[in-house]
C-alpha atoms as a PDB file:
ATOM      1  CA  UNK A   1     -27.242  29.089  37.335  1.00  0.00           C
ATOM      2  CA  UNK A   2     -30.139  26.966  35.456  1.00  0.00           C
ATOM      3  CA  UNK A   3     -31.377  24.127  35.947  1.00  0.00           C
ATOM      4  CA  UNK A   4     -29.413  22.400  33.267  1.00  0.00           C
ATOM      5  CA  UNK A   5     -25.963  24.021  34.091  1.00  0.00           C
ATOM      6  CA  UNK A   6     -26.484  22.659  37.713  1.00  0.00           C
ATOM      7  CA  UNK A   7     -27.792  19.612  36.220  1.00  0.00           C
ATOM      8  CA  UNK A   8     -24.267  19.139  34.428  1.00  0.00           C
ATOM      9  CA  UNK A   9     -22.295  20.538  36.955  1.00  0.00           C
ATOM     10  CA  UNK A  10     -23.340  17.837  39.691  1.00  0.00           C
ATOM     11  CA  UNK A  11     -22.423  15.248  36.817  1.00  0.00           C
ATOM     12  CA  UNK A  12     -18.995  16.541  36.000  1.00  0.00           C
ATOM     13  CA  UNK A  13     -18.687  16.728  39.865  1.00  0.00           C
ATOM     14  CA  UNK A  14     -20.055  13.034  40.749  1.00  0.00           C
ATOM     15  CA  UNK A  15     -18.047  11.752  37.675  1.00  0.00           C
ATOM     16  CA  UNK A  16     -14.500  13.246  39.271  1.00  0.00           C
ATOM     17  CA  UNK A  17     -15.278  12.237  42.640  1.00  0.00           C
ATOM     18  CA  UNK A  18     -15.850   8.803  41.958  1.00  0.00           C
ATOM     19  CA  UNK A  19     -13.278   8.837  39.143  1.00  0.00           C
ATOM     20  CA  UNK A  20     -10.503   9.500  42.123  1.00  0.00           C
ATOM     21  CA  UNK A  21     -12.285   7.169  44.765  1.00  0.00           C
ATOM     22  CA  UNK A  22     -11.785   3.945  42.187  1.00  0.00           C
ATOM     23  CA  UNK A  23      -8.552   5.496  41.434  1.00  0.00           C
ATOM     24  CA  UNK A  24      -7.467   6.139  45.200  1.00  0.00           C
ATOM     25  CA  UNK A  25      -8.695   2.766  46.619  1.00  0.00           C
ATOM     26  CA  UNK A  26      -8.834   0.361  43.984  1.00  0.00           C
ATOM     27  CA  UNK A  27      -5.636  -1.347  45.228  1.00  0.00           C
ATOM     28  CA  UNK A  28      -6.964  -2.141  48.763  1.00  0.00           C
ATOM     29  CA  UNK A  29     -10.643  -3.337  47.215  1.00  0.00           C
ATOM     30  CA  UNK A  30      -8.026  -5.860  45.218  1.00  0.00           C
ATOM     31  CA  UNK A  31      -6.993  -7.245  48.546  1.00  0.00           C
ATOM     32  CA  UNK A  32     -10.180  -7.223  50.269  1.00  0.00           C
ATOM     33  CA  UNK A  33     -11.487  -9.651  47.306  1.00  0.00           C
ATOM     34  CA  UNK A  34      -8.303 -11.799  47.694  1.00  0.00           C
ATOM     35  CA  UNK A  35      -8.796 -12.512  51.272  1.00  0.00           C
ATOM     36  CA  UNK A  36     -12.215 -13.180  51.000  1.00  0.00           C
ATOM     37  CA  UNK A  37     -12.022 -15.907  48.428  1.00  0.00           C
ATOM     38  CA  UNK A  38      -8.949 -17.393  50.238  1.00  0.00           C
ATOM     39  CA  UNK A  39     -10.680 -20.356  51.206  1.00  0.00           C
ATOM     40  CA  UNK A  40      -9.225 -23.042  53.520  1.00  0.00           C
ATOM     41  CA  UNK A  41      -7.069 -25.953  51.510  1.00  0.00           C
ATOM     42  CA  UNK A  42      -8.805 -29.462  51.205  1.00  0.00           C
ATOM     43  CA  UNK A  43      -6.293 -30.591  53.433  1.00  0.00           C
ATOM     44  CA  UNK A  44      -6.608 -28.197  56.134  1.00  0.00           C
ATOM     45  CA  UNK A  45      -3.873 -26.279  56.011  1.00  0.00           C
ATOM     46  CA  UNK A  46      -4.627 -22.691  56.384  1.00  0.00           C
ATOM     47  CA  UNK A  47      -5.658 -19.886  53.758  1.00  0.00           C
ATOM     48  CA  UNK A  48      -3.143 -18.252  51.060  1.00  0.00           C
ATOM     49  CA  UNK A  49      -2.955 -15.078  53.000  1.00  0.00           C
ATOM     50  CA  UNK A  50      -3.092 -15.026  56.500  1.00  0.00           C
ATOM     51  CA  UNK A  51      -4.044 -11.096  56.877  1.00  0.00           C
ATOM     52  CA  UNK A  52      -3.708  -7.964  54.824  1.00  0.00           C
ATOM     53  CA  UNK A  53      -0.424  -7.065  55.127  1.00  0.00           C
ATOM     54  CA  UNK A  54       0.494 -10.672  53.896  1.00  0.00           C
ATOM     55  CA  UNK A  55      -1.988 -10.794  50.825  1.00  0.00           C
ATOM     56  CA  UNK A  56      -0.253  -7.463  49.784  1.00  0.00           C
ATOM     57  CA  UNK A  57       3.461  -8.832  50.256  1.00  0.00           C
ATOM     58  CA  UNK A  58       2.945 -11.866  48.278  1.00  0.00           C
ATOM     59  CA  UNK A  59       0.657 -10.038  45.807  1.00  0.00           C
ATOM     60  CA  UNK A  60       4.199  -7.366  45.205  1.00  0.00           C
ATOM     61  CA  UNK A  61       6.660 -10.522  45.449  1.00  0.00           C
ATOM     62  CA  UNK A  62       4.751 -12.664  42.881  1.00  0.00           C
ATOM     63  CA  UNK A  63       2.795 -10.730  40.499  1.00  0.00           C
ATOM     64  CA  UNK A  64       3.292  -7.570  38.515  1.00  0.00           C
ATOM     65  CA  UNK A  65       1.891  -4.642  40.121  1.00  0.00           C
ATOM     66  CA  UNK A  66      -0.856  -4.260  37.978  1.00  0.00           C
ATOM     67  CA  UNK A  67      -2.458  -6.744  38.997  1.00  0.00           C
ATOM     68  CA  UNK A  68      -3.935  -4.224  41.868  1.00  0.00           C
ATOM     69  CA  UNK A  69      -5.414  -2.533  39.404  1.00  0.00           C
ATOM     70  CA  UNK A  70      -7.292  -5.492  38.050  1.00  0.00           C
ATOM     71  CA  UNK A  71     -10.889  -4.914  36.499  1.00  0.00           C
ATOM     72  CA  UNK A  72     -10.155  -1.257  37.835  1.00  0.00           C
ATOM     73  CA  UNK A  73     -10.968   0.330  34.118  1.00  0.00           C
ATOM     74  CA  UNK A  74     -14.996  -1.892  33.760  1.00  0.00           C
ATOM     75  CA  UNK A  75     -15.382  -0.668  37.460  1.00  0.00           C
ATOM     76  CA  UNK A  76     -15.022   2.926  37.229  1.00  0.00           C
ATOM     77  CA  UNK A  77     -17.934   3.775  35.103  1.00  0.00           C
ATOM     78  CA  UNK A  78     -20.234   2.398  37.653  1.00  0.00           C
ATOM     79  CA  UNK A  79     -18.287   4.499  40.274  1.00  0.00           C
ATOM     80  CA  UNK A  80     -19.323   7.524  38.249  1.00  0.00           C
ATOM     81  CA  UNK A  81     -22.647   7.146  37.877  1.00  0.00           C
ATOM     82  CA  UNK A  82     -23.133   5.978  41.653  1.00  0.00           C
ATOM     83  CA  UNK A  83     -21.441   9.477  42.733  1.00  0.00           C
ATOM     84  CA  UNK A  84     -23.910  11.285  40.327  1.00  0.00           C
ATOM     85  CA  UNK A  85     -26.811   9.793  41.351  1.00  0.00           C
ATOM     86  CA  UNK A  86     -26.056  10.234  44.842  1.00  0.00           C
ATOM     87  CA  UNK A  87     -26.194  14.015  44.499  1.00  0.00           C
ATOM     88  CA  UNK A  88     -29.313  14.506  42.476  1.00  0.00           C
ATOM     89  CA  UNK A  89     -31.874  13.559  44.860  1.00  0.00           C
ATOM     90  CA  UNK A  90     -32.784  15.446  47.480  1.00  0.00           C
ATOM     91  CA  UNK A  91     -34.036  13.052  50.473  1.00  0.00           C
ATOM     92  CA  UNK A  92     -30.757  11.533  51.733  1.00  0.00           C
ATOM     93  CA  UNK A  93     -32.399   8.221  52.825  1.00  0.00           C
ATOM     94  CA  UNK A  94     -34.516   7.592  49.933  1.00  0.00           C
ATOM     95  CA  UNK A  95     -31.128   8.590  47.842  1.00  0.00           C
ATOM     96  CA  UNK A  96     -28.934   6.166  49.315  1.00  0.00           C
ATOM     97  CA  UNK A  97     -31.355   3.305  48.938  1.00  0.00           C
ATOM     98  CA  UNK A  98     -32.510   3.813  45.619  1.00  0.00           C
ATOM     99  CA  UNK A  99     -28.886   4.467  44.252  1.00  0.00           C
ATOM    100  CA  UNK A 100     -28.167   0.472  44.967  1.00  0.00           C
ATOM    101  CA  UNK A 101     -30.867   0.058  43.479  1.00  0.00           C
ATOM    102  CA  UNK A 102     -30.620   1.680  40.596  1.00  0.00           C
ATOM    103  CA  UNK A 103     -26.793   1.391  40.213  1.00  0.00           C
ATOM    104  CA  UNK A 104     -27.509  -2.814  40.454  1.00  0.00           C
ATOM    105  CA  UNK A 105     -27.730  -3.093  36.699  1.00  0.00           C
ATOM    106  CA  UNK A 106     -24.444  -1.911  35.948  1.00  0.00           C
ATOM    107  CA  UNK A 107     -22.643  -2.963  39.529  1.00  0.00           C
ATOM    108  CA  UNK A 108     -23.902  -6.734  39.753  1.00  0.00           C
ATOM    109  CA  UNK A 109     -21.661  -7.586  36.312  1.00  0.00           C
ATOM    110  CA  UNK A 110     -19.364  -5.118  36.892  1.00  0.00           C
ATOM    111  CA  UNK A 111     -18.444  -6.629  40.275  1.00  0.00           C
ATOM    112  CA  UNK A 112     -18.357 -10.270  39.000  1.00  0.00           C
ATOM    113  CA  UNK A 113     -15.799  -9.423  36.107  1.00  0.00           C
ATOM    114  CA  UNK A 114     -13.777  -7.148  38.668  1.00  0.00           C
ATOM    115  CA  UNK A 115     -13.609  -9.567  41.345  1.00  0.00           C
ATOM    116  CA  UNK A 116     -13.149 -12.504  38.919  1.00  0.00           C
ATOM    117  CA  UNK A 117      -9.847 -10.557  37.492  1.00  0.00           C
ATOM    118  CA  UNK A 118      -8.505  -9.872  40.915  1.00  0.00           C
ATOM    119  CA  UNK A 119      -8.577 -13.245  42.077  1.00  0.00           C
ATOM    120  CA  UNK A 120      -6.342 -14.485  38.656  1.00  0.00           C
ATOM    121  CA  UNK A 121      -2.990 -15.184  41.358  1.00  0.00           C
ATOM    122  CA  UNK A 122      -1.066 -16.642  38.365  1.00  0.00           C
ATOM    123  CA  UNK A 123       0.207 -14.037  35.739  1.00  0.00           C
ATOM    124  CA  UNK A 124       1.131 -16.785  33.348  1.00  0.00           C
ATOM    125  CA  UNK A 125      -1.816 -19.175  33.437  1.00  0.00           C
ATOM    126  CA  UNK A 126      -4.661 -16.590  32.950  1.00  0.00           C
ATOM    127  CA  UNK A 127      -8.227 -17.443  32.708  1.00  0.00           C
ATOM    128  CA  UNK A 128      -9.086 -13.340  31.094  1.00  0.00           C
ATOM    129  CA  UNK A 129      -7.105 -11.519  29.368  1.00  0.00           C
ATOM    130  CA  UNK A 130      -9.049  -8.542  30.651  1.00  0.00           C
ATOM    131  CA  UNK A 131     -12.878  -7.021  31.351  1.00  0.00           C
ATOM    132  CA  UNK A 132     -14.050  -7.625  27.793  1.00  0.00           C
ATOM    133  CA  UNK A 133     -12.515 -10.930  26.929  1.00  0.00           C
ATOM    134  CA  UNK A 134     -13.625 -12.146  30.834  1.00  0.00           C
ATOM    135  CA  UNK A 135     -17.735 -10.863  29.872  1.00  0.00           C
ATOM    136  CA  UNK A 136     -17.406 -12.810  26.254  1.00  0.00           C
ATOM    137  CA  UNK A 137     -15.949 -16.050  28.307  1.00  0.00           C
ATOM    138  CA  UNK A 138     -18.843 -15.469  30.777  1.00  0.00           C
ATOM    139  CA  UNK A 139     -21.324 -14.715  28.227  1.00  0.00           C
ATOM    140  CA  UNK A 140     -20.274 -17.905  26.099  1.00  0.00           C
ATOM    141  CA  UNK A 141     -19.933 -19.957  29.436  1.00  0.00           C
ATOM    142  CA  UNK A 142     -23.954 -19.000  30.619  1.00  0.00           C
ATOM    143  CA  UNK A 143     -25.017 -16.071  28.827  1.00  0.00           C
ATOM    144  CA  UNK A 144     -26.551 -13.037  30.426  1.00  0.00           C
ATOM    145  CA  UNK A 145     -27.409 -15.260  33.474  1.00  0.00           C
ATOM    146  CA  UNK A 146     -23.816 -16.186  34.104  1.00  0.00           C
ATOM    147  CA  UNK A 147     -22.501 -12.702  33.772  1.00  0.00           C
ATOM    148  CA  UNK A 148     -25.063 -11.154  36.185  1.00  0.00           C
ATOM    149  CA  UNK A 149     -24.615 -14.103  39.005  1.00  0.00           C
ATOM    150  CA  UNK A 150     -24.822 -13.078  42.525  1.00  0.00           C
ATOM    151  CA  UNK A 151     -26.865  -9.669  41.654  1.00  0.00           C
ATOM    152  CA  UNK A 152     -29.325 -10.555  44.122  1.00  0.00           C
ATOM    153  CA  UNK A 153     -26.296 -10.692  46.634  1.00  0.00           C
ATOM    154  CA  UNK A 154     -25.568  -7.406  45.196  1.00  0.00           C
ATOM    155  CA  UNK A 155     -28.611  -5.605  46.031  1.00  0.00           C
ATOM    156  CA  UNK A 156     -28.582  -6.680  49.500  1.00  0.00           C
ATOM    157  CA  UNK A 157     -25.328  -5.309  49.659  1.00  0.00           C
ATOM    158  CA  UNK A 158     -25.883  -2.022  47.695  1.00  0.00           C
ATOM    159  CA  UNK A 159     -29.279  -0.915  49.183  1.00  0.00           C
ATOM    160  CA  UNK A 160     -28.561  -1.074  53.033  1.00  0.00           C
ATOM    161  CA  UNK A 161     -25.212   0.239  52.803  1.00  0.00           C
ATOM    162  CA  UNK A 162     -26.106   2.956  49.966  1.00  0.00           C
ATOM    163  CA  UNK A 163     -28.582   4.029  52.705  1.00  0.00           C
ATOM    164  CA  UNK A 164     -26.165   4.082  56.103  1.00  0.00           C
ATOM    165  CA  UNK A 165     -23.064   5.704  53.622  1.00  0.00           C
ATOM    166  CA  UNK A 166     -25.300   8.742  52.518  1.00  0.00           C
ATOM    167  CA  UNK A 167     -27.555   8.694  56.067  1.00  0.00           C
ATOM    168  CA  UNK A 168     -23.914   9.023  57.729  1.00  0.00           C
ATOM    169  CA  UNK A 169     -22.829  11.411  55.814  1.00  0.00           C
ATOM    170  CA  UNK A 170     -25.638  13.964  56.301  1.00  0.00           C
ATOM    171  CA  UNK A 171     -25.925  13.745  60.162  1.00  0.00           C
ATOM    172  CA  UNK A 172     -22.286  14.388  60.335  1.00  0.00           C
ATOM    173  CA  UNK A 173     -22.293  16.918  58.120  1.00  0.00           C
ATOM    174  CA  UNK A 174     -25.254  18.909  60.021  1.00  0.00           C
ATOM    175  CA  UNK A 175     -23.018  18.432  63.436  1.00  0.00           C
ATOM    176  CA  UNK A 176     -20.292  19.637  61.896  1.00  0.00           C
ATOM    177  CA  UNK A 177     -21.258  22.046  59.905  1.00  0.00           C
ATOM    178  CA  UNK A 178     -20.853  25.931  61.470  1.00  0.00           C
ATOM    179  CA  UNK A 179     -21.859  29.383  59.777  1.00  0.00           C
ATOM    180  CA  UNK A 180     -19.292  29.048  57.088  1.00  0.00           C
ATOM    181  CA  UNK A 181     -20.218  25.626  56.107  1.00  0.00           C
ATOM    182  CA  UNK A 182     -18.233  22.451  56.784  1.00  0.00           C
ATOM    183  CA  UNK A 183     -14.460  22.777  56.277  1.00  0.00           C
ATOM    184  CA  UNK A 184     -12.249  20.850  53.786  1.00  0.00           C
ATOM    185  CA  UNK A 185     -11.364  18.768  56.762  1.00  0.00           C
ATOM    186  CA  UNK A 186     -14.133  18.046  58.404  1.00  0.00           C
ATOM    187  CA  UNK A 187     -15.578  17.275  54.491  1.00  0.00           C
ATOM    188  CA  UNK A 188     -12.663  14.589  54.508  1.00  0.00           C
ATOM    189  CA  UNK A 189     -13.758  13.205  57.870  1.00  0.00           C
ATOM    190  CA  UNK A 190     -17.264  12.912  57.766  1.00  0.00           C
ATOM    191  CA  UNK A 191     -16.921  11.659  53.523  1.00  0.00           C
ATOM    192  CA  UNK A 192     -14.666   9.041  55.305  1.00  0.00           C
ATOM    193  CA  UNK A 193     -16.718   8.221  58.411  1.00  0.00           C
ATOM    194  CA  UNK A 194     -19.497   7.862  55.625  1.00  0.00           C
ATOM    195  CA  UNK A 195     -17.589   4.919  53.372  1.00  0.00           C
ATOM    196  CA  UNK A 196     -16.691   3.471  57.286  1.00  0.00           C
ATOM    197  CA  UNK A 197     -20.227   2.805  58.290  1.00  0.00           C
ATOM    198  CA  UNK A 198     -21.246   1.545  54.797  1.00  0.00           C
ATOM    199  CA  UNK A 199     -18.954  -1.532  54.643  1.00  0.00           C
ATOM    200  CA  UNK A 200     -20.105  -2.022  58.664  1.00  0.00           C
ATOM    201  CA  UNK A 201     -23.412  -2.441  57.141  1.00  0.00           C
ATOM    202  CA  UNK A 202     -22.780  -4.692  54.037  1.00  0.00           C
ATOM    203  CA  UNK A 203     -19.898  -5.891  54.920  1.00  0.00           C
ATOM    204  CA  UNK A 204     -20.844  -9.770  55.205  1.00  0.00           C
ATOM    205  CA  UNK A 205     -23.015  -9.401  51.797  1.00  0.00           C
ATOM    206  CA  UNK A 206     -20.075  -8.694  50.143  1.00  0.00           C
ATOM    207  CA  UNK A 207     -18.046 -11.598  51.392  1.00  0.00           C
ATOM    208  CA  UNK A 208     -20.784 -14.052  50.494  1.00  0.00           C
ATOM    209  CA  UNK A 209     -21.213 -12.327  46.752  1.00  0.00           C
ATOM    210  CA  UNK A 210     -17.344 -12.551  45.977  1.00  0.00           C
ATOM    211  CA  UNK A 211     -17.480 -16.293  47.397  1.00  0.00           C
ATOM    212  CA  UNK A 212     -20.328 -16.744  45.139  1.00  0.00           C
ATOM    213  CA  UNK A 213     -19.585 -15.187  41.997  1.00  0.00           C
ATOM    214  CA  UNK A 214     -15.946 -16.410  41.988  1.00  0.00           C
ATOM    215  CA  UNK A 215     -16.799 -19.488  42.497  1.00  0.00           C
ATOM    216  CA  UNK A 216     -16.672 -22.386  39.218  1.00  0.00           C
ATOM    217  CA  UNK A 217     -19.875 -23.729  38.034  1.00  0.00           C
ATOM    218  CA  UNK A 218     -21.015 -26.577  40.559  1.00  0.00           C
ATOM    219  CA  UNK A 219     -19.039 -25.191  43.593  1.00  0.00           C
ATOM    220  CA  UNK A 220     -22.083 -24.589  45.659  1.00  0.00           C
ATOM    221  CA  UNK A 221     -24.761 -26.606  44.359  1.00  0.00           C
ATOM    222  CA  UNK A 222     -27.137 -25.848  47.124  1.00  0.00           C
ATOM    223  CA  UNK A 223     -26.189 -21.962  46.792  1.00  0.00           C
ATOM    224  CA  UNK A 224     -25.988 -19.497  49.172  1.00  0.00           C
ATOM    225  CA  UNK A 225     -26.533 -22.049  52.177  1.00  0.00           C
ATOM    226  CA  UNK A 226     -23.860 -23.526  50.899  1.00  0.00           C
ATOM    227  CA  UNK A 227     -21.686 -20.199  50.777  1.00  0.00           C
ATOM    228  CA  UNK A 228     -22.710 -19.285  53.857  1.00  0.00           C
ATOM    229  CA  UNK A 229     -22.438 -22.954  55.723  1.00  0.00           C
ATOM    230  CA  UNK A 230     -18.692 -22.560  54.288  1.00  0.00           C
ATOM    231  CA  UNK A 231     -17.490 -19.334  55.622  1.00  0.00           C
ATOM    232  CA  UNK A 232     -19.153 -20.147  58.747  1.00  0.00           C
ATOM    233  CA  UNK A 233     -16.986 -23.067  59.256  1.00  0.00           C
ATOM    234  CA  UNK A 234     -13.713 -21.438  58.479  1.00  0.00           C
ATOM    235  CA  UNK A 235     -14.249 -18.527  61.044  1.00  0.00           C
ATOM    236  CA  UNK A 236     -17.446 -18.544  62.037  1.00  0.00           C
ATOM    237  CA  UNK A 237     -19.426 -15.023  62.199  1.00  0.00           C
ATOM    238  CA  UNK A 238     -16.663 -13.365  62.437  1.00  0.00           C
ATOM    239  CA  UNK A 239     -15.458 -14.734  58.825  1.00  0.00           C
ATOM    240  CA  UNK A 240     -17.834 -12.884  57.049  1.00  0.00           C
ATOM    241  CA  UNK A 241     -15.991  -9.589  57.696  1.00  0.00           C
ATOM    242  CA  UNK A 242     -12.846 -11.327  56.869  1.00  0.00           C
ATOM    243  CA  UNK A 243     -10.849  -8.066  54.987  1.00  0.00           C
ATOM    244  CA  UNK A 244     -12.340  -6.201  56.428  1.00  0.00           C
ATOM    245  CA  UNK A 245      -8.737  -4.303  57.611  1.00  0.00           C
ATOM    246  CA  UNK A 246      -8.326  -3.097  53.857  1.00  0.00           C
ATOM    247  CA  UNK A 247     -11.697  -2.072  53.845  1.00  0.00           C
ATOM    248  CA  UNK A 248     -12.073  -0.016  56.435  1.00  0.00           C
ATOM    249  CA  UNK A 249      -8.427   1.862  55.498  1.00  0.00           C
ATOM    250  CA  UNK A 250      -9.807   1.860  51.553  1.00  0.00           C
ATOM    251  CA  UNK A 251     -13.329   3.558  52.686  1.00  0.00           C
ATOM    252  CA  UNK A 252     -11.981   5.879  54.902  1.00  0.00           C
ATOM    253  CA  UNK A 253      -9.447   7.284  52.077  1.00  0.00           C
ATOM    254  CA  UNK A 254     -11.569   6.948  49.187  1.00  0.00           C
ATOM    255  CA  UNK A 255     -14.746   8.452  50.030  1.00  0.00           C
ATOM    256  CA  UNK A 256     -13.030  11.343  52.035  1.00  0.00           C
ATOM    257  CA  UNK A 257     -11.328  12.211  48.688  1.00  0.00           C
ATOM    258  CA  UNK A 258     -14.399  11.661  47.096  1.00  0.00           C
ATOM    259  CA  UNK A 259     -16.486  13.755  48.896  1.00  0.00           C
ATOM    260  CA  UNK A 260     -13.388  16.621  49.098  1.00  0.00           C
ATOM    261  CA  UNK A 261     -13.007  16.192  44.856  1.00  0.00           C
ATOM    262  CA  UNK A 262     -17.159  16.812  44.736  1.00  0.00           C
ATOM    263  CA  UNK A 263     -17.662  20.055  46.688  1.00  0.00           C
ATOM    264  CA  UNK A 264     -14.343  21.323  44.894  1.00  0.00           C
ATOM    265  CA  UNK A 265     -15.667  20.569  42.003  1.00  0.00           C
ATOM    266  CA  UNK A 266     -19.263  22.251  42.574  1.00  0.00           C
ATOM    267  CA  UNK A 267     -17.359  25.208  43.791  1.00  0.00           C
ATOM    268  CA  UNK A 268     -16.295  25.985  40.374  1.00  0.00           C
ATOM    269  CA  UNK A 269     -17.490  28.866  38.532  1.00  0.00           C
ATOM    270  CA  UNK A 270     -18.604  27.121  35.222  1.00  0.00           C
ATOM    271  CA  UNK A 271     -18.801  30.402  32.928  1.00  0.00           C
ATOM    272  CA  UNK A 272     -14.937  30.681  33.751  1.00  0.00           C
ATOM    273  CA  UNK A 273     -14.237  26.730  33.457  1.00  0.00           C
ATOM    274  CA  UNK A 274     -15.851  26.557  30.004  1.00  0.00           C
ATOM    275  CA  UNK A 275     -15.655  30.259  28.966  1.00  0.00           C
ATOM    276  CA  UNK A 276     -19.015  30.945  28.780  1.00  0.00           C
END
């Protein structure tokens, strides 16, 4: 195979794998964001959800269904060119980190749009009527600074978990691996160990970014002290891995069927896919 088939190949393969992890976990990333912007009411009483299993009952009884699949469509591209990237370079430490870093530009307004969707509770007093018309409000509300708030929150995410999620992957799959290679299941295990250990890692940079860039203009006028100072109080350290249930069940799934989808994929013979 060239250079250039392989080239393509590994796209058309990092494309489908990430294409079915948005498509596999999207729903549980919806009620990750929801808990962690379920901040305590002014007068004390407690959060909207209580836990996961109560976000997603309330989310079934009193909104359309769709709404798990909020910002699901501006997310996905950035899914697909994280996968890609991820399988072009060939130091697996290096890769990880400079994938968040690279993938920053498109995840930073990606995730603000996405997580500003998911947290619209009321169907019939919308704030977006979906990704575009939220990035024109944002873009009209602050311009380009407004729609790429909390990308250095981002990149503190991205980078350190980017590094454990690929770093994971590789050790596991060298233990794993026998004479015949690794095995569709122990693909799924260590893919999913792999998405595990990356939300360990950045797990409490993503709760302080969807704080942030959900928040209204003014919320947190001293920034992320403020952010932080706030989650702090509601459930001390522990609060910043608030969701972390979904997570954990979303990261597992997702990135073993993303890694499974990949190596399917790169097992194809491309003269017979494309007839040439």
């Amino acid at each position: 195979m060239t250079g250039q088939q392989s080239l393509f190949k590994d796209l058309l393969a990092g494309g489908f794998g990430g294409t079915c992890l948005v498509a596999s976990g999207f729903p549980f990333d919806t009620i990750k964001v929801r808990l962690q912007t379920s901040t305590a009411t002014s007068n004390g009483l407690s959060p909207v959800y209580t836990n996961a299993t109560d976000c997603a009952r309330k989310i079934l009884k009193n909104e359309v269904l769709e709404i798990f699949l909020s910002g699901i469509f501006w997310i996905l591209p950035q899914y697909m060119l994280y996968a890609f990237l991820a399988t072009t370079y060939t130091n697996i430490l290096s890769a990880g980190l400079l994938s968040g870093i690279f993938t920053v530009i498109l995840m930073a307004p990606g995730e603000r749009i996405k997580c500003l969707l998911q947290v619209q509770t009321n169907s019939q007093v919308k704030l977006y009527n979906g990704p575009i018309d939220c990035a024109k409000k944002l873009f009209k509300e602050g311009g380009m600074r407004s729609i790429y708030k909390g990308s250095l929150l981002t990149l503190y995410r991205d980078v350190p978990g980017s590094g454990a999620y690929f770093l994971t992957y590789n050790l596991l799959k060298d233990k794993l691996s026998s004479d015949e290679g690794l095995s569709p299941l122990k693909t799924l295990f260590a893919g999913g160990m792999a998405g595990v250990f990356n939300w360990v890692v950045s797990m409490p940079q993503d709760m302080i970014k969807s704080r942030f860039q959900t928040a209204s203009v003014n919320t947190y006028p001293n920034g992320l002290r403020d952010v932080v100072s706030e989650i702090m109080r509601e459930g001390g350290p522990l609060g910043f891995y608030r969701g972390f249930a979904p997570v954990i069940v979303r990261a597992f799934f997702a990135n073993a069927v993303l890694f499974f989808v990949y190596f399917r994929c790169v097992s194809w013979d491309m003269k017979q896919l494309f007839g040439r």
